[in-house]
PDB file of N, CA and C in Angstrom:
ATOM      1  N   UNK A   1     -51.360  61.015  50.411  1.00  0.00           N
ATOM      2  CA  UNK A   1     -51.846  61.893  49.368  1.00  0.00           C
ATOM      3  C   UNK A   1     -52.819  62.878  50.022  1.00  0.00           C
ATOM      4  N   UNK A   2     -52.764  63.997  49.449  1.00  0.00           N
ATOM      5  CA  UNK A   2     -53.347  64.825  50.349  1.00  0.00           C
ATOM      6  C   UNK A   2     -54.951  64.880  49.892  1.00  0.00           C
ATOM      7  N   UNK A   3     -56.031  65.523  50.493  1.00  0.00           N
ATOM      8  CA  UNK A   3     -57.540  65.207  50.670  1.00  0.00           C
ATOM      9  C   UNK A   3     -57.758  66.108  49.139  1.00  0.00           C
ATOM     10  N   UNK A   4     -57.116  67.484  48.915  1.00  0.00           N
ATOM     11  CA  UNK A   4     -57.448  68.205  47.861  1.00  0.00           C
ATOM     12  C   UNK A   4     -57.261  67.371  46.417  1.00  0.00           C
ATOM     13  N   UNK A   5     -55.866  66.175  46.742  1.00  0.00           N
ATOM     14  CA  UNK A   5     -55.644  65.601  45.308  1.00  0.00           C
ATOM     15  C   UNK A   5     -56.513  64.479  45.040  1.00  0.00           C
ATOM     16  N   UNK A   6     -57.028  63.587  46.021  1.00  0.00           N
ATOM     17  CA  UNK A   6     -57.767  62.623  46.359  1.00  0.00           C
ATOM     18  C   UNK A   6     -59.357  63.243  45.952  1.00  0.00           C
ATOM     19  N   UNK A   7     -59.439  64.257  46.007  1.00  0.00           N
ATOM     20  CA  UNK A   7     -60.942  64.600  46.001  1.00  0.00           C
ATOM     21  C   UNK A   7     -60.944  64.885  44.174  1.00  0.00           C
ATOM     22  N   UNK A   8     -59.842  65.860  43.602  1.00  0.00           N
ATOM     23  CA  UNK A   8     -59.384  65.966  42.495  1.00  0.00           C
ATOM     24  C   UNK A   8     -59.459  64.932  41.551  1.00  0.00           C
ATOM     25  N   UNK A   9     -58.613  63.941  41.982  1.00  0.00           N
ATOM     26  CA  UNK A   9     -58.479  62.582  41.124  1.00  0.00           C
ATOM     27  C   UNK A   9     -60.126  61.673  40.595  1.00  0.00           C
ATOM     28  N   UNK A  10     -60.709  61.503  42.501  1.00  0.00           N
ATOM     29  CA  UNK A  10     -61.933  60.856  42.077  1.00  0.00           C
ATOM     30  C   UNK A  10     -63.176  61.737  41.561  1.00  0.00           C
ATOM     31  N   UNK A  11     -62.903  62.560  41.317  1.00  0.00           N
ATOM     32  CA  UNK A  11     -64.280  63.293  40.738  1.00  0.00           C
ATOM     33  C   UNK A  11     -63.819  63.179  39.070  1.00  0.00           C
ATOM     34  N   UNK A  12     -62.669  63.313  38.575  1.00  0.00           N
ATOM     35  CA  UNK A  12     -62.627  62.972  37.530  1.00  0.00           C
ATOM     36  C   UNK A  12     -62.662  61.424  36.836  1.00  0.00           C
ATOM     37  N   UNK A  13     -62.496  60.653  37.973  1.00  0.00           N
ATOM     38  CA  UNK A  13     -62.685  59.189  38.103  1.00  0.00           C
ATOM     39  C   UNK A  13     -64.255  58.695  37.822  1.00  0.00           C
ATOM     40  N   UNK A  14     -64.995  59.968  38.702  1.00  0.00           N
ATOM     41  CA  UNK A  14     -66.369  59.079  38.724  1.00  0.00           C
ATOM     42  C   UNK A  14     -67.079  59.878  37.338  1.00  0.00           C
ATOM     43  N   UNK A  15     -66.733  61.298  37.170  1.00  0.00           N
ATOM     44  CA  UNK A  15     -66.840  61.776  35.680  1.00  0.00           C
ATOM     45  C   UNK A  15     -66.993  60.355  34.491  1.00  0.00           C
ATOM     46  N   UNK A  16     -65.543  59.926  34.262  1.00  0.00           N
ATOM     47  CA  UNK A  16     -65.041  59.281  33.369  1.00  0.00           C
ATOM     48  C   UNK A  16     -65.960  57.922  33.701  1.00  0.00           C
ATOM     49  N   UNK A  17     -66.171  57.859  35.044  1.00  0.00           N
ATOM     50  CA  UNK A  17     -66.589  56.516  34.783  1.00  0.00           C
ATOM     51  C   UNK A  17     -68.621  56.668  34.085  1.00  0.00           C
ATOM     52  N   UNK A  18     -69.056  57.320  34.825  1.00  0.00           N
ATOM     53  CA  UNK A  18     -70.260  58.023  34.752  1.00  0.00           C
ATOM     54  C   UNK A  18     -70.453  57.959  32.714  1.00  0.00           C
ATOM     55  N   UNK A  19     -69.500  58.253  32.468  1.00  0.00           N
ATOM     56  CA  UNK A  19     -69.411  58.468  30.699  1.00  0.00           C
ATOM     57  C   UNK A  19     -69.864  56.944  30.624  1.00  0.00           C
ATOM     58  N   UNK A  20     -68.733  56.401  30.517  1.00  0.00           N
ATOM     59  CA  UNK A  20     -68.573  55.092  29.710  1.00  0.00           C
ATOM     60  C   UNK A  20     -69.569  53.827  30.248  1.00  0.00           C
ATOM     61  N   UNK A  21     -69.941  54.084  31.698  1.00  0.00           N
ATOM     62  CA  UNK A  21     -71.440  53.345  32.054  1.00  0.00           C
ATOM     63  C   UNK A  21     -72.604  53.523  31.322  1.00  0.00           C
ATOM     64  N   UNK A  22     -72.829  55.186  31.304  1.00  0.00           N
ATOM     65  CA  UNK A  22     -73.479  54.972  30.599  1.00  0.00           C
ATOM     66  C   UNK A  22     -74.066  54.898  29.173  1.00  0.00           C
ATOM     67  N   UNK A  23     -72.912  54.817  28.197  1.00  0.00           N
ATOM     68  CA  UNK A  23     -72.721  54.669  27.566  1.00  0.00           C
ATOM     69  C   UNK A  23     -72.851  52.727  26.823  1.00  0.00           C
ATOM     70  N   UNK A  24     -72.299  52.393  28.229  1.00  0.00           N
ATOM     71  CA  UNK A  24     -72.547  50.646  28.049  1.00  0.00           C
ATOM     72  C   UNK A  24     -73.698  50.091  28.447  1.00  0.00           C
ATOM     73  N   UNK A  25     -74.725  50.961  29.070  1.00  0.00           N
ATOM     74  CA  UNK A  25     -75.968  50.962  30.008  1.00  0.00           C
ATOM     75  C   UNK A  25     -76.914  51.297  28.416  1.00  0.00           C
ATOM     76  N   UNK A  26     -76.834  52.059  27.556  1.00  0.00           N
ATOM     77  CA  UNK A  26     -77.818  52.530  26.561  1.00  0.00           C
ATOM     78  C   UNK A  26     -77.602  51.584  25.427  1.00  0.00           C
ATOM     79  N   UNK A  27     -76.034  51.104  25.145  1.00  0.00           N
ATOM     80  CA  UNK A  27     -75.699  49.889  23.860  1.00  0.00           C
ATOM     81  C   UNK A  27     -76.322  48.926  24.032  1.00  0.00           C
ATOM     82  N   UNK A  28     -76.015  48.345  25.579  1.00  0.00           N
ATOM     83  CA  UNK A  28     -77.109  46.976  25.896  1.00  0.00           C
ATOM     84  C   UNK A  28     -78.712  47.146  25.922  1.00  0.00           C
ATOM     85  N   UNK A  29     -78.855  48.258  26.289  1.00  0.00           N
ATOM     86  CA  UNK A  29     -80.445  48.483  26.010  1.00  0.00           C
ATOM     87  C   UNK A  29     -80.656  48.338  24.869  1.00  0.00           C
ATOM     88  N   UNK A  30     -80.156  49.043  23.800  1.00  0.00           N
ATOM     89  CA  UNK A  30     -80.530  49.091  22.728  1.00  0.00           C
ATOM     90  C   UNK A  30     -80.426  47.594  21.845  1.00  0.00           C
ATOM     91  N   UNK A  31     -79.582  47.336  22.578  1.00  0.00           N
ATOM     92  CA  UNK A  31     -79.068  45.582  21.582  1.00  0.00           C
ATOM     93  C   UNK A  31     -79.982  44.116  22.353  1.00  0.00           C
ATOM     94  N   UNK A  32     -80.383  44.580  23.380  1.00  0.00           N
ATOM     95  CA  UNK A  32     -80.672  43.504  24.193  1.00  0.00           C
ATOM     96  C   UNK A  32     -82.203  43.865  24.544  1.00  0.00           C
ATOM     97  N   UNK A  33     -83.121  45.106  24.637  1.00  0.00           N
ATOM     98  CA  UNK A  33     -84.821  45.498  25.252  1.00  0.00           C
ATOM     99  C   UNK A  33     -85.635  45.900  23.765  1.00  0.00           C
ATOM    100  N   UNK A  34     -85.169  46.153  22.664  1.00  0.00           N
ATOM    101  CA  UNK A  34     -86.064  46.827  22.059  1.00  0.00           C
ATOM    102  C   UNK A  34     -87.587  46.073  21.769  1.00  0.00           C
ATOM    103  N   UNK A  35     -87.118  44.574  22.246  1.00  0.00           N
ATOM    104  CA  UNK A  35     -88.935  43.594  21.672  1.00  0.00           C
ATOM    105  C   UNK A  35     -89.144  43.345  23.136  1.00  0.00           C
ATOM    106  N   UNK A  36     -88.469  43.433  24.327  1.00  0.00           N
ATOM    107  CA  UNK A  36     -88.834  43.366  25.670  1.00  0.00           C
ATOM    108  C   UNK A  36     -89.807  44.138  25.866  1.00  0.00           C
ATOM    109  N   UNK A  37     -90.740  43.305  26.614  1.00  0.00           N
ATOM    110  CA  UNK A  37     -92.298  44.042  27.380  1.00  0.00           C
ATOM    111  C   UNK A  37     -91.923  45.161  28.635  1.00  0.00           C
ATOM    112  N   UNK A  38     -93.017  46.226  28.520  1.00  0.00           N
ATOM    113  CA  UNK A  38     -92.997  47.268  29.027  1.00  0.00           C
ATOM    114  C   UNK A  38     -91.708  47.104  30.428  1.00  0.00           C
ATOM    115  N   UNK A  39     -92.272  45.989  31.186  1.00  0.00           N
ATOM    116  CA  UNK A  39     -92.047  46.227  32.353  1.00  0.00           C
ATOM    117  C   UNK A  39     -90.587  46.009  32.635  1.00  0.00           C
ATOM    118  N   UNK A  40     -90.172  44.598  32.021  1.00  0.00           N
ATOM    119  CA  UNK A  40     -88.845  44.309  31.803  1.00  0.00           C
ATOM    120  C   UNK A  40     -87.847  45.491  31.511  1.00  0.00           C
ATOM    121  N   UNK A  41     -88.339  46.648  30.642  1.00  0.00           N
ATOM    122  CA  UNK A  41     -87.651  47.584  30.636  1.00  0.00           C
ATOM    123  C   UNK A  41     -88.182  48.496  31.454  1.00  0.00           C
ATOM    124  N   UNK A  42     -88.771  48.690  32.205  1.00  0.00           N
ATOM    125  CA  UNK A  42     -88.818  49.504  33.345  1.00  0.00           C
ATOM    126  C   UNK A  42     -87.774  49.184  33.937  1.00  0.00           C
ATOM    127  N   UNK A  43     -87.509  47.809  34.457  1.00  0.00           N
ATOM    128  CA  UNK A  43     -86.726  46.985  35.659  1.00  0.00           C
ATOM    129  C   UNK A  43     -85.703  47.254  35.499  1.00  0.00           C
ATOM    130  N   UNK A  44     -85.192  47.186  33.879  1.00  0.00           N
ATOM    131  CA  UNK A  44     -83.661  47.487  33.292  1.00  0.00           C
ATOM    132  C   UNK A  44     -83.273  49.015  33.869  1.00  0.00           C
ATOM    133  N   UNK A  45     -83.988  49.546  33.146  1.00  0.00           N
ATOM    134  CA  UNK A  45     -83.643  51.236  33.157  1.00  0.00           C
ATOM    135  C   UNK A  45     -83.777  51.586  34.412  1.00  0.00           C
ATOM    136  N   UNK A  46     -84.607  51.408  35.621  1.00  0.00           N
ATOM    137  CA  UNK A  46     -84.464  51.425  37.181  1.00  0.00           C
ATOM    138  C   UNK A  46     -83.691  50.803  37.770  1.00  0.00           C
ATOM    139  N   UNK A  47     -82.940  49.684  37.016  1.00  0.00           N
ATOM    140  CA  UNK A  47     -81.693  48.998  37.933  1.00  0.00           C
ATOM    141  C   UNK A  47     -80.313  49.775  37.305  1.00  0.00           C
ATOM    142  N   UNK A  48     -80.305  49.967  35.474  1.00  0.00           N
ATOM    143  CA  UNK A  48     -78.878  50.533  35.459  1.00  0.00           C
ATOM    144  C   UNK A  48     -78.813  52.468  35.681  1.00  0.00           C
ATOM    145  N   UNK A  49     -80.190  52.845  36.435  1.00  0.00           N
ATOM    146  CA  UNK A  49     -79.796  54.160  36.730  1.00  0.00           C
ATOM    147  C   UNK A  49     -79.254  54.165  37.885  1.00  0.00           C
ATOM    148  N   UNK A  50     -79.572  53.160  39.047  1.00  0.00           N
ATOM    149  CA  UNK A  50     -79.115  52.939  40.369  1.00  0.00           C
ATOM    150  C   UNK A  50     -77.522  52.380  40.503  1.00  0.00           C
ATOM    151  N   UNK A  51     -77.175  51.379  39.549  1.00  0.00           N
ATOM    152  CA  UNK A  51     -76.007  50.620  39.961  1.00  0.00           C
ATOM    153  C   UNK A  51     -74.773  51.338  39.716  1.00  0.00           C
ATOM    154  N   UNK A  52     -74.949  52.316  39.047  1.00  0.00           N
ATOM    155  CA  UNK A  52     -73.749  53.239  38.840  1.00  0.00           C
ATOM    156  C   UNK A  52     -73.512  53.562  39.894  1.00  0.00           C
ATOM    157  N   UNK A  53     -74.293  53.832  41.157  1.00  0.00           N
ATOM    158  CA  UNK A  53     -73.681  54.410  42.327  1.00  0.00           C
ATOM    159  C   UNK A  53     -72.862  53.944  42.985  1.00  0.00           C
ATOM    160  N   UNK A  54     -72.682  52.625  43.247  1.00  0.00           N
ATOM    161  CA  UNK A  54     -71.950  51.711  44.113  1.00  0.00           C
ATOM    162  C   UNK A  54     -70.595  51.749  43.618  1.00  0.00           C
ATOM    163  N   UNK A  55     -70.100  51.890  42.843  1.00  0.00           N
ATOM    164  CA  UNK A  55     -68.740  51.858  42.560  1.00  0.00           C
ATOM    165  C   UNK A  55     -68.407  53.934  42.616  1.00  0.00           C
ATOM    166  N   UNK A  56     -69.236  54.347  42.178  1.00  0.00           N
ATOM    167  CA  UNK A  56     -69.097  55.781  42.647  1.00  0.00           C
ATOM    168  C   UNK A  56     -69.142  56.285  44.380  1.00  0.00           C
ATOM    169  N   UNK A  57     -69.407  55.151  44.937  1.00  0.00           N
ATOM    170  CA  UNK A  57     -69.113  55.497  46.467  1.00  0.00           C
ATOM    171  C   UNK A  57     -67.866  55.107  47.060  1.00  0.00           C
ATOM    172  N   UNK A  58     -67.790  53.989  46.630  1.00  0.00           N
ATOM    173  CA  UNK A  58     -66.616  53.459  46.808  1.00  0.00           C
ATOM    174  C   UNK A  58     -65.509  54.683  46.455  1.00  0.00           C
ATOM    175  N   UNK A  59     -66.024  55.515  45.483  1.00  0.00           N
ATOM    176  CA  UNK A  59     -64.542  56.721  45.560  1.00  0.00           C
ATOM    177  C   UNK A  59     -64.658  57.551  46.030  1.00  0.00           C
ATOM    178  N   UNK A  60     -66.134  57.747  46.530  1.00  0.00           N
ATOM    179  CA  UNK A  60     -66.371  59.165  47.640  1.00  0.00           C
ATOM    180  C   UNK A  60     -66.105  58.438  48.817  1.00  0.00           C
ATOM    181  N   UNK A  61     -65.804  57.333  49.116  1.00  0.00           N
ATOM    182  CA  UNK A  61     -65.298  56.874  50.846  1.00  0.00           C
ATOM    183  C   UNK A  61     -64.098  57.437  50.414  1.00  0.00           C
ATOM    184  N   UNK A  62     -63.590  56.675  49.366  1.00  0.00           N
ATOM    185  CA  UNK A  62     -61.748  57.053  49.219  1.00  0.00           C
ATOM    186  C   UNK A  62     -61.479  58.603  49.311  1.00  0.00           C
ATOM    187  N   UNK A  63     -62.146  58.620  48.397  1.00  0.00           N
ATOM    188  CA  UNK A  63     -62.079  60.733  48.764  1.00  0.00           C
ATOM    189  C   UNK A  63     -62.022  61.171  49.777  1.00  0.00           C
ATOM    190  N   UNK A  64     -62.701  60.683  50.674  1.00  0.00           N
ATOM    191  CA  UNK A  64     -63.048  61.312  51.959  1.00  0.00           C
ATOM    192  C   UNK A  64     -62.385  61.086  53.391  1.00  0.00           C
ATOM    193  N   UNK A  65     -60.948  60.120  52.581  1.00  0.00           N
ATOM    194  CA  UNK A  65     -60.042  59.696  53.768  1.00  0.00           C
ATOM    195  C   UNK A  65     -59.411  60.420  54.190  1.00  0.00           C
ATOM    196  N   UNK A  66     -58.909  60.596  55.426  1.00  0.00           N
ATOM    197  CA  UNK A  66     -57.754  61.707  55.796  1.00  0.00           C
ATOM    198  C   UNK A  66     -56.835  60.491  55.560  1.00  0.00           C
ATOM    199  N   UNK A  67     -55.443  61.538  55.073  1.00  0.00           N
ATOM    200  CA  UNK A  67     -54.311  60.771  54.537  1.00  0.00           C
ATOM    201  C   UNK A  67     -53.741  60.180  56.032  1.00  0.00           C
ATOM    202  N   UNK A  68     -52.658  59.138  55.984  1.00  0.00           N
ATOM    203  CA  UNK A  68     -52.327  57.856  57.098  1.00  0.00           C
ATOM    204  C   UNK A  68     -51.035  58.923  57.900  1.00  0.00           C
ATOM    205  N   UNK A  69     -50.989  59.189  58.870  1.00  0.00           N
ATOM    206  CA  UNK A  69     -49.787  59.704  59.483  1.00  0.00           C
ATOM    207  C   UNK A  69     -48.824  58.281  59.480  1.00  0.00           C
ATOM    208  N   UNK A  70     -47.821  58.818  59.587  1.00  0.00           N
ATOM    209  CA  UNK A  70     -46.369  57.744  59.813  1.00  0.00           C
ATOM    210  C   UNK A  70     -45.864  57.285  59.271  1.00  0.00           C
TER     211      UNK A  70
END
């Protein structure tokens, strides 16, 4: 697959995913921190702004493959 469609695909990949994280990142806040003490939700909201990245790299490696000769 060539680098232009690969780069194409995962940016709309990490778009889409970017949505619906955080989207599942604000429901659980809301359903699970609202009587949680200050800090506990510090910890939350500083861990689910970070963890989105790791699966968003994982598609910028893929993106960034040159396609396999042979």
């Amino acid at each position: 697959m060539p680098v232009r469609v690969k780069k194409l695909i995962g940016t709309l990949l990490i778009l889409i995913w970017i949505f619906f994280y955080a989207l599942f990142a604000v429901k659980l806040a809301a359903t699970v921190l609202p009587d949680s003490h200050w800090v506990v939700q510090l910890a939350y909201y500083a861990f689910a702004g970070i963890a989105w990245i790791v699966p968003a790299g994982f598609l910028i490696q893929w993106m960034s493959e040159e396609p396999r000769r042979g």
